[in-house]
C-alpha atoms as a PDB file:
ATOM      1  CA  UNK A   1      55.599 -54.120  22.028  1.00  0.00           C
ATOM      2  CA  UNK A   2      54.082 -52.720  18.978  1.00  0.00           C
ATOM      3  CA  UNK A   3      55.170 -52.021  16.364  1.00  0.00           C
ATOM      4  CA  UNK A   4      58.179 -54.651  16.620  1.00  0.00           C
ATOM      5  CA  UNK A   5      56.952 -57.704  16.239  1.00  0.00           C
ATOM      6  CA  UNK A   6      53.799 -59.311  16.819  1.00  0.00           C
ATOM      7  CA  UNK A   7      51.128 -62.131  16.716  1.00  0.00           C
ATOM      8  CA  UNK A   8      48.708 -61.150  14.053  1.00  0.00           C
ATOM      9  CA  UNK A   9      45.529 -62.487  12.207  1.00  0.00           C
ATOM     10  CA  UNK A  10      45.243 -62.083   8.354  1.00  0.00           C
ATOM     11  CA  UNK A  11      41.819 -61.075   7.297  1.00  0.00           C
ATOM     12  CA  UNK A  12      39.971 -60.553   3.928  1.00  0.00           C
ATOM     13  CA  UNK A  13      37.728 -57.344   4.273  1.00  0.00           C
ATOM     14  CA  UNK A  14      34.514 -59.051   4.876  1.00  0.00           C
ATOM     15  CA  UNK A  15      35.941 -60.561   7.720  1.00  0.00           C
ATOM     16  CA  UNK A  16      37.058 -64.302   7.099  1.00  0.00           C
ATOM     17  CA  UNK A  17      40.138 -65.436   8.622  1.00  0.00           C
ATOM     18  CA  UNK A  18      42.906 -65.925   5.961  1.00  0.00           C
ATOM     19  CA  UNK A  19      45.636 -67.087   7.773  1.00  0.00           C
ATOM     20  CA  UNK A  20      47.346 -66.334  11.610  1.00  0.00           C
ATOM     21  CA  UNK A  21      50.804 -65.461  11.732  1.00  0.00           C
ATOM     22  CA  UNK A  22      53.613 -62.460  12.541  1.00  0.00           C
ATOM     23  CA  UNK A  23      53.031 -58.870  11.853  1.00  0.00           C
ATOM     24  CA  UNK A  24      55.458 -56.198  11.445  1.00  0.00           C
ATOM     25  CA  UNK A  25      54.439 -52.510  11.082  1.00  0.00           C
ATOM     26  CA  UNK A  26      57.203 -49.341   9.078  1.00  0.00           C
ATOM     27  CA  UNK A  27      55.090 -46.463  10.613  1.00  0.00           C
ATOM     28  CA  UNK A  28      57.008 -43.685   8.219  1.00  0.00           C
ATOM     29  CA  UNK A  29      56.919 -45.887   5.343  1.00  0.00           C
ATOM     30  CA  UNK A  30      53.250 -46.627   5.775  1.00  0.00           C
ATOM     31  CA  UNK A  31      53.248 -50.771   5.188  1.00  0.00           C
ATOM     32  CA  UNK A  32      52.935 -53.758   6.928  1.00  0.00           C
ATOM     33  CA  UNK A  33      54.856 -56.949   6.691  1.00  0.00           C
ATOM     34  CA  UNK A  34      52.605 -60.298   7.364  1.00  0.00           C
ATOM     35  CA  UNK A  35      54.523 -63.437   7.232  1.00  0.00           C
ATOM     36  CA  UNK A  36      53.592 -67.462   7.738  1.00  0.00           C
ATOM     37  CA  UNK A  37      54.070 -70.643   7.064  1.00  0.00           C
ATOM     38  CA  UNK A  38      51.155 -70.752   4.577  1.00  0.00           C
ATOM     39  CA  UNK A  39      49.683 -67.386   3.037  1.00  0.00           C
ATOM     40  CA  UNK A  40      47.045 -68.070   0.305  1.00  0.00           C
ATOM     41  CA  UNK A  41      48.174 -65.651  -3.117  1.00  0.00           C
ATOM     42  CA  UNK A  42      45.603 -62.252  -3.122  1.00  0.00           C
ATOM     43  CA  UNK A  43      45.490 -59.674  -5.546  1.00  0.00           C
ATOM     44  CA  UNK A  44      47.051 -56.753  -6.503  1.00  0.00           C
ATOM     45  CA  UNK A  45      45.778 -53.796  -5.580  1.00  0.00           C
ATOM     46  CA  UNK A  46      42.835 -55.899  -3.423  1.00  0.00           C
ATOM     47  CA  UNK A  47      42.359 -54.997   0.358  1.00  0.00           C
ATOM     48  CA  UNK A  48      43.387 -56.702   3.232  1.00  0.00           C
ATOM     49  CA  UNK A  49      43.138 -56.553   6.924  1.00  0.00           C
ATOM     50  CA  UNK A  50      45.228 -57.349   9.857  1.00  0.00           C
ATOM     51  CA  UNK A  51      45.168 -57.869  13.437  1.00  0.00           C
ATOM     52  CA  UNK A  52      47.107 -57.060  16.001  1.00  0.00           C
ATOM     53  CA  UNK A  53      47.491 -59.333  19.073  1.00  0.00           C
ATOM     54  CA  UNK A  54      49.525 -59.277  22.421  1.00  0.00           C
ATOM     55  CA  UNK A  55      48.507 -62.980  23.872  1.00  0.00           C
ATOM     56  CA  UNK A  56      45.190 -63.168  23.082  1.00  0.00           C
ATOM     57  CA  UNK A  57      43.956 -59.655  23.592  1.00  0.00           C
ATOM     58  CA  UNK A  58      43.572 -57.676  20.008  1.00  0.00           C
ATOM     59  CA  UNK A  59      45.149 -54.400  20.032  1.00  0.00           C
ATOM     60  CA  UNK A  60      45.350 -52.810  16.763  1.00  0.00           C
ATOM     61  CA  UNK A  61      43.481 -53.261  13.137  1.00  0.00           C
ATOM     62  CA  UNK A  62      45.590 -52.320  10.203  1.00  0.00           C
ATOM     63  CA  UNK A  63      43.991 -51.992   6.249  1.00  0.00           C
ATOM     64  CA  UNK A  64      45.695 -51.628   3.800  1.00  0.00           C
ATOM     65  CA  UNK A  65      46.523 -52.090  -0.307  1.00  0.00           C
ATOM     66  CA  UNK A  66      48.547 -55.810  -1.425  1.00  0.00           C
ATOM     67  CA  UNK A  67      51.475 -54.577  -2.861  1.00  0.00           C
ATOM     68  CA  UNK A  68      53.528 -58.233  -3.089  1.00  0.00           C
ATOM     69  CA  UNK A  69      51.414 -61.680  -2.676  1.00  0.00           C
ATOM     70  CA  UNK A  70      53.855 -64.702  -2.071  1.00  0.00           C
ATOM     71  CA  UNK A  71      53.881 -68.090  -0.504  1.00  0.00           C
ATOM     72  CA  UNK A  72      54.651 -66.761   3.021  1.00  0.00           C
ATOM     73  CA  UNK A  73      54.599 -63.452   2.515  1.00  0.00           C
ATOM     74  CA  UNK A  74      52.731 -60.074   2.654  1.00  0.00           C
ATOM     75  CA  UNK A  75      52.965 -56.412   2.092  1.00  0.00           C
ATOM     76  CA  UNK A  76      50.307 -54.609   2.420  1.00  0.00           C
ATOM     77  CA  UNK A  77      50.668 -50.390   1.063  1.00  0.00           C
ATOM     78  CA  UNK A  78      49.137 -47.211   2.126  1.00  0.00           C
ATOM     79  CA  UNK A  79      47.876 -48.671   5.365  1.00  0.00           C
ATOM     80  CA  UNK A  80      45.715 -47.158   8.030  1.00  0.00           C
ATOM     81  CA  UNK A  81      45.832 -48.241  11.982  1.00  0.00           C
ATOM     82  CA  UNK A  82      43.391 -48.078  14.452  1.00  0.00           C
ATOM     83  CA  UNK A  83      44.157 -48.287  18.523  1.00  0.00           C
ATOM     84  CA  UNK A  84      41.481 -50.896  19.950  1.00  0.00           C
ATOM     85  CA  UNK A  85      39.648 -50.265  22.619  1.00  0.00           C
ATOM     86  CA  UNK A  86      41.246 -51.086  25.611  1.00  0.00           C
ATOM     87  CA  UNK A  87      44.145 -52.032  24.110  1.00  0.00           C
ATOM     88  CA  UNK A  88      46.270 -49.962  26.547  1.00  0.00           C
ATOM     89  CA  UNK A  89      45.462 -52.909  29.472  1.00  0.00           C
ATOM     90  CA  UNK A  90      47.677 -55.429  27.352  1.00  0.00           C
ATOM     91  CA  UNK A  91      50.210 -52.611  25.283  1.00  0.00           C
ATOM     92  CA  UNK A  92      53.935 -52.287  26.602  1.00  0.00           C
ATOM     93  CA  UNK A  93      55.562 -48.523  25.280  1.00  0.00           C
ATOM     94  CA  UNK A  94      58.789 -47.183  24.825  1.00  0.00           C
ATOM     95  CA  UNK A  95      59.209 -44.410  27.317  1.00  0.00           C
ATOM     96  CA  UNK A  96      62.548 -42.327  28.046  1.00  0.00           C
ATOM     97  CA  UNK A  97      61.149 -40.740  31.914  1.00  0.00           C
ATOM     98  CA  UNK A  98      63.355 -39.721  35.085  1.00  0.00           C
ATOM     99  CA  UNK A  99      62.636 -41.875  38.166  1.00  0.00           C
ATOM    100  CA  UNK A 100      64.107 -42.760  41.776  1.00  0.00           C
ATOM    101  CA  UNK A 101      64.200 -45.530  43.228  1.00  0.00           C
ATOM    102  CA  UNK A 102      64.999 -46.792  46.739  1.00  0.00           C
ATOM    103  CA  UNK A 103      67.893 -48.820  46.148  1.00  0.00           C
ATOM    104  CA  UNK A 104      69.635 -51.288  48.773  1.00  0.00           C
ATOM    105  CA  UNK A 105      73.652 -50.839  49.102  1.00  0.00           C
ATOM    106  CA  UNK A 106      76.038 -52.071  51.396  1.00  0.00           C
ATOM    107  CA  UNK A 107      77.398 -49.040  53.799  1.00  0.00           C
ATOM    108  CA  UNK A 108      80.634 -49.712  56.145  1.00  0.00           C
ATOM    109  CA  UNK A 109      80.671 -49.375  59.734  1.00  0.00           C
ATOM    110  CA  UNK A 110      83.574 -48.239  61.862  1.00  0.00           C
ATOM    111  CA  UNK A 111      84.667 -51.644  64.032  1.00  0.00           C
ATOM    112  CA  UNK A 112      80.985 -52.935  63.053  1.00  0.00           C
ATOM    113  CA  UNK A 113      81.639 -54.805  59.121  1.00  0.00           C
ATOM    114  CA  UNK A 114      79.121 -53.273  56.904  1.00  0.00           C
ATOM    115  CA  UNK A 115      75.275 -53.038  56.920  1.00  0.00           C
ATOM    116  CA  UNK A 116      72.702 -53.172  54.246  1.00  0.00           C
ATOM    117  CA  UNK A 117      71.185 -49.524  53.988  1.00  0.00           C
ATOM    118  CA  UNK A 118      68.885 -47.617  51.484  1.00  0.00           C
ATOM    119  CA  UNK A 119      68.816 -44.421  49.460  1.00  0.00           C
ATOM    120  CA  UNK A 120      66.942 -42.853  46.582  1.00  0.00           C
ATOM    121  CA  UNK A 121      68.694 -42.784  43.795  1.00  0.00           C
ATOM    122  CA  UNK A 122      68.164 -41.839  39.713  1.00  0.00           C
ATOM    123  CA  UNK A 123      67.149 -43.723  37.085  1.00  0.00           C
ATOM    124  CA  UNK A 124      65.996 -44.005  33.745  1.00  0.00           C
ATOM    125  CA  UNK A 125      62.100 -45.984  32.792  1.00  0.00           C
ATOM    126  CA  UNK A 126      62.632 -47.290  29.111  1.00  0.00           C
ATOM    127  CA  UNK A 127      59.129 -49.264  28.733  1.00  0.00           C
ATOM    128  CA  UNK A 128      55.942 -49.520  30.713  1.00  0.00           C
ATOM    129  CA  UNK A 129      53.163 -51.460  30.721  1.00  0.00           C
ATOM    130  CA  UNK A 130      50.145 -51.785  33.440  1.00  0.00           C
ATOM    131  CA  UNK A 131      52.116 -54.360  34.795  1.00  0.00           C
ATOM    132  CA  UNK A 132      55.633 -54.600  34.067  1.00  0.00           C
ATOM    133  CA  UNK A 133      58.474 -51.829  34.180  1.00  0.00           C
ATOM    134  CA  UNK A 134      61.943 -51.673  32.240  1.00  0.00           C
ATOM    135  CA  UNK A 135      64.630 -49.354  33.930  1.00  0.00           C
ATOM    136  CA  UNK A 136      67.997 -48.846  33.403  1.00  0.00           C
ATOM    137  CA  UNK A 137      70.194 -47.883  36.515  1.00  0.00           C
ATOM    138  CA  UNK A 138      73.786 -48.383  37.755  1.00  0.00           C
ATOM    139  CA  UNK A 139      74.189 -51.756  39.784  1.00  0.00           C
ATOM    140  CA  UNK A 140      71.368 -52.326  41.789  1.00  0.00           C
ATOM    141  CA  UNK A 141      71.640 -55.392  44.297  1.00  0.00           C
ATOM    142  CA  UNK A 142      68.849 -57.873  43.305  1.00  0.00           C
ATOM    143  CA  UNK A 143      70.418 -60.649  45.245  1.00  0.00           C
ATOM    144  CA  UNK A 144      69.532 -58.838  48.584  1.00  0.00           C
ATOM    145  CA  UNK A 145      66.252 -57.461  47.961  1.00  0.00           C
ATOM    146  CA  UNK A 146      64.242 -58.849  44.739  1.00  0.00           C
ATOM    147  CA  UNK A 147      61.762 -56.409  46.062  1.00  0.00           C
ATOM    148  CA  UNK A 148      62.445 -51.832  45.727  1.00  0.00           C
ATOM    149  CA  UNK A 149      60.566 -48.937  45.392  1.00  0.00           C
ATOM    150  CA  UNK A 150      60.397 -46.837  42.398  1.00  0.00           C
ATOM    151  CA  UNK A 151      59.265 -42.866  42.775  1.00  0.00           C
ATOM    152  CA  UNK A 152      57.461 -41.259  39.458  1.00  0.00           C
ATOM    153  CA  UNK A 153      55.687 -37.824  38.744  1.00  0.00           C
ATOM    154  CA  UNK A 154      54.678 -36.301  35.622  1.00  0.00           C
ATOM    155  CA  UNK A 155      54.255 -37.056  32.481  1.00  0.00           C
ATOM    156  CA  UNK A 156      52.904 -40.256  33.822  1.00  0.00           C
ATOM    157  CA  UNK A 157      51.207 -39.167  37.013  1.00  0.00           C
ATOM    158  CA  UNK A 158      49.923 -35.872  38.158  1.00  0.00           C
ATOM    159  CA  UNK A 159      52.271 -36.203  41.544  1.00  0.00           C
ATOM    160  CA  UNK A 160      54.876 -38.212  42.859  1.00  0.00           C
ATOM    161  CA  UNK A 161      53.966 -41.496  43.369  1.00  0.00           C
ATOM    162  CA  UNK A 162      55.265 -44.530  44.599  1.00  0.00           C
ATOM    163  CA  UNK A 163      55.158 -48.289  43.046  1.00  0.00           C
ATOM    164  CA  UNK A 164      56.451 -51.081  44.447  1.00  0.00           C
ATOM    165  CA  UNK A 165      58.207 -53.486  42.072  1.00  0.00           C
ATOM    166  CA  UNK A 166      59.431 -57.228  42.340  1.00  0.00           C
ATOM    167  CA  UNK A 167      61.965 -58.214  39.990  1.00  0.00           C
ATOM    168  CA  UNK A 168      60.731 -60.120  36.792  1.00  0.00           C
ATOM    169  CA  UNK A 169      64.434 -61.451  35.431  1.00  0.00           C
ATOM    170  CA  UNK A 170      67.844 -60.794  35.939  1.00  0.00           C
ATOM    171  CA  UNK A 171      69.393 -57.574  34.852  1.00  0.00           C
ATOM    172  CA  UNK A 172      71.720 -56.799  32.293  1.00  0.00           C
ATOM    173  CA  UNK A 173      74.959 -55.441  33.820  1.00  0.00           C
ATOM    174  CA  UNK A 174      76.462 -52.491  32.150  1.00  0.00           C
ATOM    175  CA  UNK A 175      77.961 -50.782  34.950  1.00  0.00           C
ATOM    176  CA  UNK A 176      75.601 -47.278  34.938  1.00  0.00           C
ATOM    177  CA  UNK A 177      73.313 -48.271  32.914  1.00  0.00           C
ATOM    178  CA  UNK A 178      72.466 -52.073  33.742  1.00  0.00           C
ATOM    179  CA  UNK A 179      69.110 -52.833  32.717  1.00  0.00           C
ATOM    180  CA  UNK A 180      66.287 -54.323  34.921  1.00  0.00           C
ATOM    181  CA  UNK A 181      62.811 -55.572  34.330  1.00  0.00           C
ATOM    182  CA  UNK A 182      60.362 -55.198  37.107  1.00  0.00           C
ATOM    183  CA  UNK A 183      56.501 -56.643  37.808  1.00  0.00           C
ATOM    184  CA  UNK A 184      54.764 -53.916  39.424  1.00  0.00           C
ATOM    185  CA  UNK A 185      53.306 -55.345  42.183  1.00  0.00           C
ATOM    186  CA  UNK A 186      51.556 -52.520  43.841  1.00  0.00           C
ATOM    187  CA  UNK A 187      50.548 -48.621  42.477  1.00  0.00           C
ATOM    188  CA  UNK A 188      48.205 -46.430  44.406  1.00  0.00           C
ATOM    189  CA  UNK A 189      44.356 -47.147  43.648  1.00  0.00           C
ATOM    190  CA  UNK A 190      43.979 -43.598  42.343  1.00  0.00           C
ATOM    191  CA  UNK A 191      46.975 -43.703  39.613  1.00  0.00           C
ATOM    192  CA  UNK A 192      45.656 -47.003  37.548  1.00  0.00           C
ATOM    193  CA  UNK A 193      43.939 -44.637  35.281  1.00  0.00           C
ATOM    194  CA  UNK A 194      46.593 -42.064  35.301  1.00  0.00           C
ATOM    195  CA  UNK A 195      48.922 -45.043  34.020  1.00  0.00           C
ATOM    196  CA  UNK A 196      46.557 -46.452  31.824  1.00  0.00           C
ATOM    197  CA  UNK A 197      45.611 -43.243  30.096  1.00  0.00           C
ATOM    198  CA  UNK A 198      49.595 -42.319  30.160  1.00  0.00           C
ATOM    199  CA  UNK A 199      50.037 -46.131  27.847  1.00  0.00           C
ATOM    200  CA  UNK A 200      47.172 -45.369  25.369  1.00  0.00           C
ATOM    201  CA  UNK A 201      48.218 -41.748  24.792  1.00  0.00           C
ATOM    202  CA  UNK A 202      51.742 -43.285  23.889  1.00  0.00           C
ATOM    203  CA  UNK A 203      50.143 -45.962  21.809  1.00  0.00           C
ATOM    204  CA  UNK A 204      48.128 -43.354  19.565  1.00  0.00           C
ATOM    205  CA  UNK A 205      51.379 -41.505  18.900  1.00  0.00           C
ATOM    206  CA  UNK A 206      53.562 -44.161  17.928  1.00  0.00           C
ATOM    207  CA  UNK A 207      50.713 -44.958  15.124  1.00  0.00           C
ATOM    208  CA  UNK A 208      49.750 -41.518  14.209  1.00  0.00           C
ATOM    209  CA  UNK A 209      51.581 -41.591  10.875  1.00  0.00           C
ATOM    210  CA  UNK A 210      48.303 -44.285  10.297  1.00  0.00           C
ATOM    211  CA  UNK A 211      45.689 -42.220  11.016  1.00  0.00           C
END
């Protein structure tokens, strides 16, 4: 999820491949942090360039000024960043948005033991990609149903709309505010582009201290 950490290709400015390695952007600062096993020593004040990459899809390109030149190390000054091109099909962002989702829980019967039943309830979406979901959520119970309904509207979608998740990993129990990671296994047709367009309008805010 950019800009923590990520797989990155060092570049001189005409292009040639310096070295591949880890990336790590300070947006408010304005430099980038390039690190490897090998780095070959550039100038002061020269001009680099560095690639973004989330597997093996590139997502950003950031230039900037070498500031410190080691071994291993990089840090690169006064740096601009540019949002590739369909970048927002591979990005994962940061997101703080109300859902519902249809959660399973066990409800008691008079003479008749208990029953699995389902109800909407809140919760909170802390990252999204096209793909994959992060909510947080009191107890939800994954070992019944590995499969749930989440409900979104706006700022994400123009209207309420449904997705249908499976569960990726285990959560992280905190009592209210256990964390889950879904797959999204199914979103209406019609709100791929809303979701796509909602990712790359994230994406060009978290970097527009680059621009």
């Amino acid at each position: 999820m950019f800009p923590a950490y990520c797989k990155a290709i060092l570049k001189a400015m005409n292009g040639n491949i310096v070295e591949n390695g880890q990336a790590k952007v300070f947006l408010q600062e304005k430099y980038v942090e390039f690190t490897s096993q090998f780095v070959p020593l550039l100038k002061m004040n020269s001009e680099a360039k560095i690639i973004c990459l989330e597997g093996a899809a590139t997502t950003h390109i950031i230039t900037g000024t070498v500031y410190l030149s080691t071994q291993n190390f990089l840090r690169l000054v006064n740096v601009k960043c540019k949002l590739l091109p369909g970048a927002e099909n591979v990005l994962e962002t940061p997101t703080y948005l109300k859902a519902e989702i249809y959660k399973p829980f066990m409800k008691k019967r008079f003479f008749k033991g208990t029953k699995i039943a389902h109800k909407w309830e809140e919760c909170t979406v802390i990252s999204l990609s096209l793909d994959r979901i992060a909510i947080r959520a009191s107890r939800i119970m994954c070992e019944y149903e590995k499969s749930i309904k989440l409900r979104m509207g706006g700022p994400v979608f123009k209207s309420d709309t449904e997705l249908t998740l499976t569960l990726a990993q285990n959560g992280l129990m905190f009592g209210k505010n256990s964390k889950y990671v879904y797959q999204i296994t199914d979103i209406p047709e019609p709100h791929q582009e809303e979701l796509a367009d909602f990712i790359k309008l994230c994406s060009l805010e978290l970097i527009k201290y680059l621009q």
